[in-house]
PDB file of N, CA and C in Angstrom:
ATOM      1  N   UNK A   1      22.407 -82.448  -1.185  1.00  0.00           N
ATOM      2  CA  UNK A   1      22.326 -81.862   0.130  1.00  0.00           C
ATOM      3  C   UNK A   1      21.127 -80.926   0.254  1.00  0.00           C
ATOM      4  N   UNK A   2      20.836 -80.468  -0.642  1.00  0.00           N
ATOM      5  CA  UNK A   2      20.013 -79.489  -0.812  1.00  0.00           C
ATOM      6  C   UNK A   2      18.521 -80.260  -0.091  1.00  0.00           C
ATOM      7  N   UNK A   3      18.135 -81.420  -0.835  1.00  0.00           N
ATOM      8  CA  UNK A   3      16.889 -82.215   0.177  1.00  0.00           C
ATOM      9  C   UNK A   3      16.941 -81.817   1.226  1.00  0.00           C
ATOM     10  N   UNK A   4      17.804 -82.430   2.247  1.00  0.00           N
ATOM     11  CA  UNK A   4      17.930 -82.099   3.260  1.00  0.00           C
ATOM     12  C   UNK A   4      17.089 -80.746   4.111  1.00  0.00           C
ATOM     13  N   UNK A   5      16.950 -79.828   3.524  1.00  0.00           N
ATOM     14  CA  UNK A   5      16.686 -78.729   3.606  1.00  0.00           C
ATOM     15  C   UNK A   5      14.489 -78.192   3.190  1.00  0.00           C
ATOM     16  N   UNK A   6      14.270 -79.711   3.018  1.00  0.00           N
ATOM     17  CA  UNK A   6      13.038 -80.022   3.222  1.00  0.00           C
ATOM     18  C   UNK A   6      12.047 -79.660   4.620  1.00  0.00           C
ATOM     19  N   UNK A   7      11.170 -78.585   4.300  1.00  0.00           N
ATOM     20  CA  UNK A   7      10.464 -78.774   5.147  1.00  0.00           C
ATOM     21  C   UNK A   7       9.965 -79.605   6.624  1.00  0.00           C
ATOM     22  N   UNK A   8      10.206 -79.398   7.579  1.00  0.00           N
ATOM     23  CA  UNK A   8       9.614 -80.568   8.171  1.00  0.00           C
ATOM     24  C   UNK A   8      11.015 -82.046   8.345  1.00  0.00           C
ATOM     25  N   UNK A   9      11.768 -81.501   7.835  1.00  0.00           N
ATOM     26  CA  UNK A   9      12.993 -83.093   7.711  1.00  0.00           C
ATOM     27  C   UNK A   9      14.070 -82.795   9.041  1.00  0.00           C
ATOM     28  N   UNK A  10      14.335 -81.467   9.063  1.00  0.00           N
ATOM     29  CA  UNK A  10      15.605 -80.926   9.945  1.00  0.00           C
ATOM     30  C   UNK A  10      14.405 -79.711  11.178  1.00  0.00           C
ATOM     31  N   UNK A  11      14.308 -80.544  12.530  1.00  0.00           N
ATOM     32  CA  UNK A  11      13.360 -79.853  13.440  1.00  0.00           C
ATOM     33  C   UNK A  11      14.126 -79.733  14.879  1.00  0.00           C
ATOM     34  N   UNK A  12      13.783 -78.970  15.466  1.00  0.00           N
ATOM     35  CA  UNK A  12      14.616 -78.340  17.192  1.00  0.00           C
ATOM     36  C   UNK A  12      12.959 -79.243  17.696  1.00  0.00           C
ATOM     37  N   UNK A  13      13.670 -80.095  18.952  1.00  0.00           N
ATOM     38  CA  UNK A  13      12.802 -80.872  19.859  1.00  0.00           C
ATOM     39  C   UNK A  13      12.779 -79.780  21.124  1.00  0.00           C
ATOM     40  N   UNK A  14      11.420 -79.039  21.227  1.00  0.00           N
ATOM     41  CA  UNK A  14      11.100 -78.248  22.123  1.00  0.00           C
ATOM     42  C   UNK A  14      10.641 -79.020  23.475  1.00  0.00           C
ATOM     43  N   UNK A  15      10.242 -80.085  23.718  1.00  0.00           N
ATOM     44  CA  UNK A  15       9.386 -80.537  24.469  1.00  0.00           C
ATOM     45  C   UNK A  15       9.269 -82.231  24.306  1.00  0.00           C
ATOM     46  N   UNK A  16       9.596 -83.119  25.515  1.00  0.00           N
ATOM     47  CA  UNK A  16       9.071 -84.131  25.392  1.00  0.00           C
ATOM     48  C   UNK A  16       8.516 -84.266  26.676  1.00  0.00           C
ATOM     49  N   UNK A  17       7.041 -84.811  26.825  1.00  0.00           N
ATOM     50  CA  UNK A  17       6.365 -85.415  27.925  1.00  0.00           C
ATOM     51  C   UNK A  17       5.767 -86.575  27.504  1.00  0.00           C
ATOM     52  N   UNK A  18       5.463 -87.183  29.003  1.00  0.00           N
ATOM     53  CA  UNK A  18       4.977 -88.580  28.755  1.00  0.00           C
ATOM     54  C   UNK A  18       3.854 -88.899  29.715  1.00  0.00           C
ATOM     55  N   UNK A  19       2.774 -89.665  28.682  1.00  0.00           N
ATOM     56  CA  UNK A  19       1.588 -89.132  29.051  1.00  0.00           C
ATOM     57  C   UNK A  19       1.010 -90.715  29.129  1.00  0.00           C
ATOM     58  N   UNK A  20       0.508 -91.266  30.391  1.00  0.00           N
ATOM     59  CA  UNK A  20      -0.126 -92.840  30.158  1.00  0.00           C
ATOM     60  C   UNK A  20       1.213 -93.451  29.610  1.00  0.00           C
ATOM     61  N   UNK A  21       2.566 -93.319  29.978  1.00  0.00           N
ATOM     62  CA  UNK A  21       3.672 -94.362  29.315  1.00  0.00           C
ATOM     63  C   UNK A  21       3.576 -94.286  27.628  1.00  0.00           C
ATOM     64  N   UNK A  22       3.000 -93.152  27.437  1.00  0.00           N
ATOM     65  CA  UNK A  22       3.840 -92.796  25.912  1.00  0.00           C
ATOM     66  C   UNK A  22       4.483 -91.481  25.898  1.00  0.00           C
ATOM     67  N   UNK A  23       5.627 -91.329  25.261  1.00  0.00           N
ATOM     68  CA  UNK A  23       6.209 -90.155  25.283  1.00  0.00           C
ATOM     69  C   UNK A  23       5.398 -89.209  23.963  1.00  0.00           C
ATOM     70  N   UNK A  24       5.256 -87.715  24.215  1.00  0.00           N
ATOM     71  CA  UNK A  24       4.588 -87.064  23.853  1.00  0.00           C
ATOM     72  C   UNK A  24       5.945 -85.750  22.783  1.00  0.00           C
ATOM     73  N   UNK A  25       6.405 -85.655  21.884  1.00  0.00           N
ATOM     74  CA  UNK A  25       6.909 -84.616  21.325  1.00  0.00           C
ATOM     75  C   UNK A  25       6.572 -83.347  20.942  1.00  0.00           C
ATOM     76  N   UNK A  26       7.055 -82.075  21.362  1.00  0.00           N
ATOM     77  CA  UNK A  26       6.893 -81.505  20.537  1.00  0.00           C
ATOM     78  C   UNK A  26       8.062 -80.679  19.817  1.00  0.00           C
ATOM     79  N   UNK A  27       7.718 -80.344  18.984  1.00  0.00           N
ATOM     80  CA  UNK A  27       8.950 -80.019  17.802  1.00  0.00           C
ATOM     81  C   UNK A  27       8.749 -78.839  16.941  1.00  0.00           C
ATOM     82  N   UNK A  28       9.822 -77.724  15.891  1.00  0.00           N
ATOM     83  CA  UNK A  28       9.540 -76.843  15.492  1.00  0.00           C
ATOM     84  C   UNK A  28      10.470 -77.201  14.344  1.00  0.00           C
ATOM     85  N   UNK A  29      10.322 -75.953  13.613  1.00  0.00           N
ATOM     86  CA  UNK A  29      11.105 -76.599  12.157  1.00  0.00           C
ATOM     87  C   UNK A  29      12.272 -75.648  12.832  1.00  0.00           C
ATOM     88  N   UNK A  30      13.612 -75.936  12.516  1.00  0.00           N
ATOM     89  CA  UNK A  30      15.089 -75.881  12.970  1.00  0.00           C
ATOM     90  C   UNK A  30      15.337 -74.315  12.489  1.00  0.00           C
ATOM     91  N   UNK A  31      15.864 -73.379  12.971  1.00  0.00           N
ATOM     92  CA  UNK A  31      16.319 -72.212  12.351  1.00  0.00           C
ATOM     93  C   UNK A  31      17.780 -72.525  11.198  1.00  0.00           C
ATOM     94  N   UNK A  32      17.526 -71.942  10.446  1.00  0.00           N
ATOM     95  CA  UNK A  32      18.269 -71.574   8.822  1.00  0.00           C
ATOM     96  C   UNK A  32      19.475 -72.102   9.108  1.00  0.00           C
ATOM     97  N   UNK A  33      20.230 -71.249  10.025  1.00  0.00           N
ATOM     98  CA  UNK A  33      21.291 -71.504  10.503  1.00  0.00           C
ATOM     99  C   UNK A  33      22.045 -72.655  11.306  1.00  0.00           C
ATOM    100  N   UNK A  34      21.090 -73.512  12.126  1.00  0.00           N
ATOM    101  CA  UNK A  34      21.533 -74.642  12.697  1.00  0.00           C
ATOM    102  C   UNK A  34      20.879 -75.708  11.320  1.00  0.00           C
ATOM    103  N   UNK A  35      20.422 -75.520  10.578  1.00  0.00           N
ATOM    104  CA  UNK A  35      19.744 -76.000   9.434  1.00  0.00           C
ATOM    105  C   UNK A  35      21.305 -76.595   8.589  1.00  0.00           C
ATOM    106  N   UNK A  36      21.933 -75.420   8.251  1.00  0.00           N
ATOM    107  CA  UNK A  36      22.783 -75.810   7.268  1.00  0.00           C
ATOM    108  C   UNK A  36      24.264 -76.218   8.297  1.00  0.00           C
ATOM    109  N   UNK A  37      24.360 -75.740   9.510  1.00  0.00           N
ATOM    110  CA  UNK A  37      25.639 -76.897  10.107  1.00  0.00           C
ATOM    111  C   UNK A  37      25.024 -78.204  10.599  1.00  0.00           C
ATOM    112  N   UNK A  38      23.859 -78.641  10.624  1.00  0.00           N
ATOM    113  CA  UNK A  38      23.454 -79.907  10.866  1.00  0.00           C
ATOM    114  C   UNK A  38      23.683 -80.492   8.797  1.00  0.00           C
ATOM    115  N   UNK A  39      23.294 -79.858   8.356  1.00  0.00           N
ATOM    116  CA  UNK A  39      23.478 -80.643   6.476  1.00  0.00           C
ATOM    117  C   UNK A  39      24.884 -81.127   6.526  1.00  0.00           C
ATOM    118  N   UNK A  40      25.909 -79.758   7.197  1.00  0.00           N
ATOM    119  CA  UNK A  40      27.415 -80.218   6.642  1.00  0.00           C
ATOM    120  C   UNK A  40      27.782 -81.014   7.513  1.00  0.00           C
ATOM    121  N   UNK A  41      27.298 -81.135   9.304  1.00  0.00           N
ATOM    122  CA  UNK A  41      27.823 -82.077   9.799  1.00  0.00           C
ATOM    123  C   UNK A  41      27.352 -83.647   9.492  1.00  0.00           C
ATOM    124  N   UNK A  42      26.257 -83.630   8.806  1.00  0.00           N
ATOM    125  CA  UNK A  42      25.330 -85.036   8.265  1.00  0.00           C
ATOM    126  C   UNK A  42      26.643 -85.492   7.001  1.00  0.00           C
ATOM    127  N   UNK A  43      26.697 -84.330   6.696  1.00  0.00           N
ATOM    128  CA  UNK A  43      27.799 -85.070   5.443  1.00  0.00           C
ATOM    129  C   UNK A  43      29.418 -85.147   5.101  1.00  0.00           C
ATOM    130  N   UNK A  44      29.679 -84.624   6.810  1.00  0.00           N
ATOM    131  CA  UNK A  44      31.017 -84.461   6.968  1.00  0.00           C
ATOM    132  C   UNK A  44      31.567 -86.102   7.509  1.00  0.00           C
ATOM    133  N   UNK A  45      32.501 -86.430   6.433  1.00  0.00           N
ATOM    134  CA  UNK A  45      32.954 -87.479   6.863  1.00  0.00           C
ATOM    135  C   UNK A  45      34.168 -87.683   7.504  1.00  0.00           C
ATOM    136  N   UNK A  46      34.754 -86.755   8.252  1.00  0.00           N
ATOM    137  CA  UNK A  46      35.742 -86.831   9.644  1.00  0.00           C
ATOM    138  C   UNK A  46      35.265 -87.086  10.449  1.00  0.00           C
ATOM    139  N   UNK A  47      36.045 -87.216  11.827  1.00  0.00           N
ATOM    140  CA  UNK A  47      35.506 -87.593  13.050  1.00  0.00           C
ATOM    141  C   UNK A  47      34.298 -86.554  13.560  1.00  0.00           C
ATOM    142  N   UNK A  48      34.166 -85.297  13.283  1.00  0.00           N
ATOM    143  CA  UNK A  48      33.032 -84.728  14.116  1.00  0.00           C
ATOM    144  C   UNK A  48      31.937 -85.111  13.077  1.00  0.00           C
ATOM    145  N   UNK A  49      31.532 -85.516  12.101  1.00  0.00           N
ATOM    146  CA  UNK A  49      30.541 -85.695  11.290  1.00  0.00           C
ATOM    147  C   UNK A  49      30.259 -87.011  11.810  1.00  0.00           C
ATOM    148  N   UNK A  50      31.265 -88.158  11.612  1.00  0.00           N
ATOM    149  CA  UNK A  50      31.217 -89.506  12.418  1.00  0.00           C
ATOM    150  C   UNK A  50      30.469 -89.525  13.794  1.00  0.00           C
ATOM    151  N   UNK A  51      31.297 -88.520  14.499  1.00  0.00           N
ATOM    152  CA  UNK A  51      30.554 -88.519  15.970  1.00  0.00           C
ATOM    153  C   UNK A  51      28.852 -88.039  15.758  1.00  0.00           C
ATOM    154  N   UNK A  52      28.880 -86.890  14.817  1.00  0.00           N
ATOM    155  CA  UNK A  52      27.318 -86.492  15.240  1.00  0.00           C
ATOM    156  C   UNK A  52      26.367 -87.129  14.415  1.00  0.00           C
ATOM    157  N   UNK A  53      26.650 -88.257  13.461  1.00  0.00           N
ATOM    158  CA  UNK A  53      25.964 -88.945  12.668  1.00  0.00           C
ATOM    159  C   UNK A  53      25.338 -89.985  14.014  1.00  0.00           C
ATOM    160  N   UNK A  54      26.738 -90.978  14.612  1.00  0.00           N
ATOM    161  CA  UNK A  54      26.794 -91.787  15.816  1.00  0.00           C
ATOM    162  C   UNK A  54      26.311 -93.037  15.406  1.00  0.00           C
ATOM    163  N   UNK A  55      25.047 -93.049  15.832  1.00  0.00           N
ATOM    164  CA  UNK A  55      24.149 -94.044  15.657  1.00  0.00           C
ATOM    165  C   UNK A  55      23.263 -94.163  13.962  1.00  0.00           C
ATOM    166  N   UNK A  56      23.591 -93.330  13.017  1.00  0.00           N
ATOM    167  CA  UNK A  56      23.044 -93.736  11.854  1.00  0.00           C
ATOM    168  C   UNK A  56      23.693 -93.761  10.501  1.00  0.00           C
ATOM    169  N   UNK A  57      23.415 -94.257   9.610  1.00  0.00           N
ATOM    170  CA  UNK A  57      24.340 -94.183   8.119  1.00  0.00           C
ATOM    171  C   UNK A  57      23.862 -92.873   7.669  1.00  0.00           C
ATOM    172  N   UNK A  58      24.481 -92.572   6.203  1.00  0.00           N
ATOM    173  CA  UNK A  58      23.919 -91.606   5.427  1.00  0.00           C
ATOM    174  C   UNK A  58      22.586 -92.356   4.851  1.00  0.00           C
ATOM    175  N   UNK A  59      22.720 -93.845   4.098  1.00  0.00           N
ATOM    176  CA  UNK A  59      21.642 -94.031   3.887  1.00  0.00           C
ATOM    177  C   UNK A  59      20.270 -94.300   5.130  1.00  0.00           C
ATOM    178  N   UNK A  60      20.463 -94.721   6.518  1.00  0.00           N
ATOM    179  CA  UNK A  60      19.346 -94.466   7.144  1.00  0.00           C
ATOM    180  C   UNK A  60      19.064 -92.997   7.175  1.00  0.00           C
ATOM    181  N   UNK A  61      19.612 -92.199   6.934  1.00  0.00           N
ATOM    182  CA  UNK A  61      19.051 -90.773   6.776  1.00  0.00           C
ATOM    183  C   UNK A  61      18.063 -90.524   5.270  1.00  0.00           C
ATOM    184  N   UNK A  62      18.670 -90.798   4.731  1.00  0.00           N
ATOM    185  CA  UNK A  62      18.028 -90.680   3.222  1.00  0.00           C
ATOM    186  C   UNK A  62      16.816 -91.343   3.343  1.00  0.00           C
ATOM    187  N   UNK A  63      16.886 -93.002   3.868  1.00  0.00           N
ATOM    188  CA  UNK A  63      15.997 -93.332   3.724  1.00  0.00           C
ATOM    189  C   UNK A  63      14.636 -92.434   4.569  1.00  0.00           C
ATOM    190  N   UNK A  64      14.661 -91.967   5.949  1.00  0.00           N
ATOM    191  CA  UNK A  64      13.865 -90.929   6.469  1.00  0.00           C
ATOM    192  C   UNK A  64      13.063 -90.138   5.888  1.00  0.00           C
ATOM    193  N   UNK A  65      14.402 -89.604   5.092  1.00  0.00           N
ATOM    194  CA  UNK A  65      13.835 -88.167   3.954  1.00  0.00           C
ATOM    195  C   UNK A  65      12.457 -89.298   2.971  1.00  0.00           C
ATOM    196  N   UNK A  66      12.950 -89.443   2.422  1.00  0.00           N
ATOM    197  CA  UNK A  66      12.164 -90.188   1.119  1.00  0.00           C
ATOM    198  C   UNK A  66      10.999 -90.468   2.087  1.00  0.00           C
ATOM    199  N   UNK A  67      10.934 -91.109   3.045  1.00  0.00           N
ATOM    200  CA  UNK A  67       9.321 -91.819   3.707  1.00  0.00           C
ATOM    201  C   UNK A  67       9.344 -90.347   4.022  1.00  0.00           C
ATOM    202  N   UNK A  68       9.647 -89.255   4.485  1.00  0.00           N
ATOM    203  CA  UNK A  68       8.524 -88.563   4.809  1.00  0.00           C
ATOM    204  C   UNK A  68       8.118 -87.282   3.689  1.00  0.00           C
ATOM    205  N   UNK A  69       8.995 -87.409   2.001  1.00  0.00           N
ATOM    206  CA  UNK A  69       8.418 -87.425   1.026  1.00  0.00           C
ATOM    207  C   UNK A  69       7.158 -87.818   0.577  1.00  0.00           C
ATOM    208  N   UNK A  70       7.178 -89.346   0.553  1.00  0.00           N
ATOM    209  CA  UNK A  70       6.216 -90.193   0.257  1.00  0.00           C
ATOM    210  C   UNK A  70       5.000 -89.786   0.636  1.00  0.00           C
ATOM    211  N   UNK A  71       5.337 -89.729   2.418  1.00  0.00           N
ATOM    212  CA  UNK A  71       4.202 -89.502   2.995  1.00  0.00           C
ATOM    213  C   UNK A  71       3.049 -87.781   3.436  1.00  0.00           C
ATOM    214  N   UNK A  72       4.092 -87.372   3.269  1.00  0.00           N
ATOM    215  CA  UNK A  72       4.181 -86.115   3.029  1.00  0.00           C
ATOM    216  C   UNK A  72       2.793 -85.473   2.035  1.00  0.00           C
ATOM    217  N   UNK A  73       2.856 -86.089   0.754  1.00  0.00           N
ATOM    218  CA  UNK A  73       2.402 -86.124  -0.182  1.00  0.00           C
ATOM    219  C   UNK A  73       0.452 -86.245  -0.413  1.00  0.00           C
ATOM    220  N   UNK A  74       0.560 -87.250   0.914  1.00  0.00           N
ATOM    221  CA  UNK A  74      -0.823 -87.658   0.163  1.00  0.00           C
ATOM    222  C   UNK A  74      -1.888 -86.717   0.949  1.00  0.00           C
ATOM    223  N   UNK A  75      -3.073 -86.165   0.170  1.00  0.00           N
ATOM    224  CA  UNK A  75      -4.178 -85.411   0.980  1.00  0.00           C
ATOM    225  C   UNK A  75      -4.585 -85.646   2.116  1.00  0.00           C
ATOM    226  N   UNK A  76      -3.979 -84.649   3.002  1.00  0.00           N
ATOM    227  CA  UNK A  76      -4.906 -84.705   4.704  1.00  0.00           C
ATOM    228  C   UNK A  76      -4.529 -85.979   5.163  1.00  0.00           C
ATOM    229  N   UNK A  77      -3.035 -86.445   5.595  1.00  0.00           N
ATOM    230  CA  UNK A  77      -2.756 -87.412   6.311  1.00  0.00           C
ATOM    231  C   UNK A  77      -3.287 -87.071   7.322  1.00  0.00           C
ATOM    232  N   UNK A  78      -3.851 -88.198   7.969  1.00  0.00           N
ATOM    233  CA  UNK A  78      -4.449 -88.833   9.609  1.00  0.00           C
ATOM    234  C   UNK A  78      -3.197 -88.652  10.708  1.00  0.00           C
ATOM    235  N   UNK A  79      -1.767 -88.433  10.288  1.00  0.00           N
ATOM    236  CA  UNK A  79      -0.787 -87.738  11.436  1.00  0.00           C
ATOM    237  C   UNK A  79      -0.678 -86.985  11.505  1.00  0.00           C
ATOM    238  N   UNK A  80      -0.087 -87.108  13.079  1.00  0.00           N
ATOM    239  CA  UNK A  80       0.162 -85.196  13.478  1.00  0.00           C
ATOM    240  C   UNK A  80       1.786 -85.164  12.700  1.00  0.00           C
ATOM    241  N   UNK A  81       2.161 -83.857  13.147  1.00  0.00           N
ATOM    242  CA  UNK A  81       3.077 -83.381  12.403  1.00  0.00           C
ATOM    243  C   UNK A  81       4.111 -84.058  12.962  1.00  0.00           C
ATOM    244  N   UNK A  82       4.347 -84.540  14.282  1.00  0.00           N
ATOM    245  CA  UNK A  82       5.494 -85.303  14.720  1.00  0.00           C
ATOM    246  C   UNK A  82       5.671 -86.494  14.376  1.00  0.00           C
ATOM    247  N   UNK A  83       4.880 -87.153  13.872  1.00  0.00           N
ATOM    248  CA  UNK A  83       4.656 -88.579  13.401  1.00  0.00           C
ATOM    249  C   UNK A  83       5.013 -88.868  12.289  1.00  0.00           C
ATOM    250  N   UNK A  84       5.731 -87.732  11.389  1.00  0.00           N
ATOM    251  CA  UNK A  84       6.411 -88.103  10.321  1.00  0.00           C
ATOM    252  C   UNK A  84       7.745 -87.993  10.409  1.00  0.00           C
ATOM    253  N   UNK A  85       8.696 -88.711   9.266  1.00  0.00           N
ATOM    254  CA  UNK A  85      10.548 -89.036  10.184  1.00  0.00           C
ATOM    255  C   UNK A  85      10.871 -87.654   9.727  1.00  0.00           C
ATOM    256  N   UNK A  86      12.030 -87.417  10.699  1.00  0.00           N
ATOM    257  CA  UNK A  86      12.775 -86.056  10.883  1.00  0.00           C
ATOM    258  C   UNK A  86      13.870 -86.484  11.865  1.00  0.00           C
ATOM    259  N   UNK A  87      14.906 -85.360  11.511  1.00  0.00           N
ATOM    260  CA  UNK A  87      15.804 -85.557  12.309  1.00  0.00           C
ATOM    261  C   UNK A  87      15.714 -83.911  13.318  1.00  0.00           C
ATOM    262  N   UNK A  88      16.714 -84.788  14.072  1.00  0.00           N
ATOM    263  CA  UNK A  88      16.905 -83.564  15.517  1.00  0.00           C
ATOM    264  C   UNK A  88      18.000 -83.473  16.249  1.00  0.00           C
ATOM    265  N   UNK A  89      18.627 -82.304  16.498  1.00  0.00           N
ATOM    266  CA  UNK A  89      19.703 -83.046  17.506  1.00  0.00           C
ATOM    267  C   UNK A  89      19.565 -83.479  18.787  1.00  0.00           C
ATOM    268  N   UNK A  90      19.956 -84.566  19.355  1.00  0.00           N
ATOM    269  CA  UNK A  90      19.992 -85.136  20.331  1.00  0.00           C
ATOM    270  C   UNK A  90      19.706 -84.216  21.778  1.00  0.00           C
ATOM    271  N   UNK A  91      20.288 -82.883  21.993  1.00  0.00           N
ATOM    272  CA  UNK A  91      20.726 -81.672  22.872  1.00  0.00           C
ATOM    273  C   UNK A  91      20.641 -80.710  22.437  1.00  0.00           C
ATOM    274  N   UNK A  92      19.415 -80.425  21.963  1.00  0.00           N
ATOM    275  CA  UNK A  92      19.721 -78.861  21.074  1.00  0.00           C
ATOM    276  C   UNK A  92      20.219 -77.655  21.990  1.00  0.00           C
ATOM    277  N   UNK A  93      20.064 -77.997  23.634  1.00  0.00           N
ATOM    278  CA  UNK A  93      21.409 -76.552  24.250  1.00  0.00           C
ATOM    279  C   UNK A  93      22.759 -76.657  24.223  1.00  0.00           C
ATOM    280  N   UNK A  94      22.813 -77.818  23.503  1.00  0.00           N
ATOM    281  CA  UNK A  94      24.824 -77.817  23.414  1.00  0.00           C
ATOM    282  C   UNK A  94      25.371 -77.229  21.870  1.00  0.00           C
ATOM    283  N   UNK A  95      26.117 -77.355  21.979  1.00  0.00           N
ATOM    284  CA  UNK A  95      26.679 -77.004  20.485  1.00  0.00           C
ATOM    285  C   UNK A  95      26.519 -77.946  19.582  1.00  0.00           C
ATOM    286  N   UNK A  96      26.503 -77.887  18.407  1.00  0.00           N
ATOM    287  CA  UNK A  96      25.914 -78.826  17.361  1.00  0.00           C
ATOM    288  C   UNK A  96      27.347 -79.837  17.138  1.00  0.00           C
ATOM    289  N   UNK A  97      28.387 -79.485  17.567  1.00  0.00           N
ATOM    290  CA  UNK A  97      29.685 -80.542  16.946  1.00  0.00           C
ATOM    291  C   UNK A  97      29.839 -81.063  18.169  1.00  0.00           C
ATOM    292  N   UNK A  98      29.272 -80.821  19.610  1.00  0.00           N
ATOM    293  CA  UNK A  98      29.141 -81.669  20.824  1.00  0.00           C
ATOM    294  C   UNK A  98      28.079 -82.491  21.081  1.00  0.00           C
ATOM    295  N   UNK A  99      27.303 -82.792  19.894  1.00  0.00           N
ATOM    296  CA  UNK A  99      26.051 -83.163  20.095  1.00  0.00           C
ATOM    297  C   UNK A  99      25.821 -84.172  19.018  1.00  0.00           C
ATOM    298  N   UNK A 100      24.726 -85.407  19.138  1.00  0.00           N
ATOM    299  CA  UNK A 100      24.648 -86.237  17.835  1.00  0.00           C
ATOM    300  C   UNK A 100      23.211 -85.654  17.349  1.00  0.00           C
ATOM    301  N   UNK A 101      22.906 -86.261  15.979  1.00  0.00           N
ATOM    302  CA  UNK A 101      21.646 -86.454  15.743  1.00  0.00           C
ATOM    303  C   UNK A 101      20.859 -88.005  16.308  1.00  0.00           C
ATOM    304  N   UNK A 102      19.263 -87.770  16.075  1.00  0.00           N
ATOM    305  CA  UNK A 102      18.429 -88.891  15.866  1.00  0.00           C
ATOM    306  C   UNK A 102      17.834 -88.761  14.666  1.00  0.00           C
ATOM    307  N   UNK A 103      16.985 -89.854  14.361  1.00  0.00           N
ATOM    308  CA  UNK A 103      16.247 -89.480  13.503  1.00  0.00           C
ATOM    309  C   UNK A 103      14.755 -89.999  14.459  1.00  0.00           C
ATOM    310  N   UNK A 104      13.835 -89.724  14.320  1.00  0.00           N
ATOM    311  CA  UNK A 104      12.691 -89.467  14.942  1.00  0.00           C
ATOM    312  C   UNK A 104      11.593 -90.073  13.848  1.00  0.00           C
ATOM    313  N   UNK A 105      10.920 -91.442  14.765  1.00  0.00           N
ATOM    314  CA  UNK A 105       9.378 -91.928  14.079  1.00  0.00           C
ATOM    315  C   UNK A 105      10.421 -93.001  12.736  1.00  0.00           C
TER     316      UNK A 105
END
């Protein structure tokens, strides 16, 4: 669980616009605290973990993490910072157990 807690992996979606028919993100890294009830709801396997997972496994999550390990890694990637996978919640003004994740990119 502790991964999870990677830099850059767990982010609050401040902003989306769309610019020429592409949508435009912007994003911040998640405060501490919605940090670690998004970890336990990612790995809570009752119904509110079920619900806010929704649309993904544990392993499509993992797999996320690891590519943006990978990518993470190499000198002076050519992306911006949104262009690497992360997750977010879906509504970050609702409460986090009324709300799902995505994973993003």
């Amino acid at each position: 669980m502790i991964r999870y807690f990677r830099k850059g992996f767990i982010r609050e979606i401040l902003e989306v616009s769309e610019n020429m028919g592409y949508e435009r993100i912007r994003s911040t890294e998640e405060k501490l605290k919605n940090k670690i009830k998004i970890v336990n709801l990612v790995n809570d396997h009752g119904p509110e973990g079920t619900y806010f997972r929704l649309y993904y496994s544990l392993g499509e999550i993992e797999e996320a993490l690891d590519t943006l390990i990978t990518y993470e890694g190499y000198p002076e990637p050519e992306w911006a910072w949104e262009e690497f996978p992360y997750i977010a919640p879906d509504n970050p003004r609702k409460e986090l157990n009324n709300t799902f994740i995505q994973i993003m990119n």
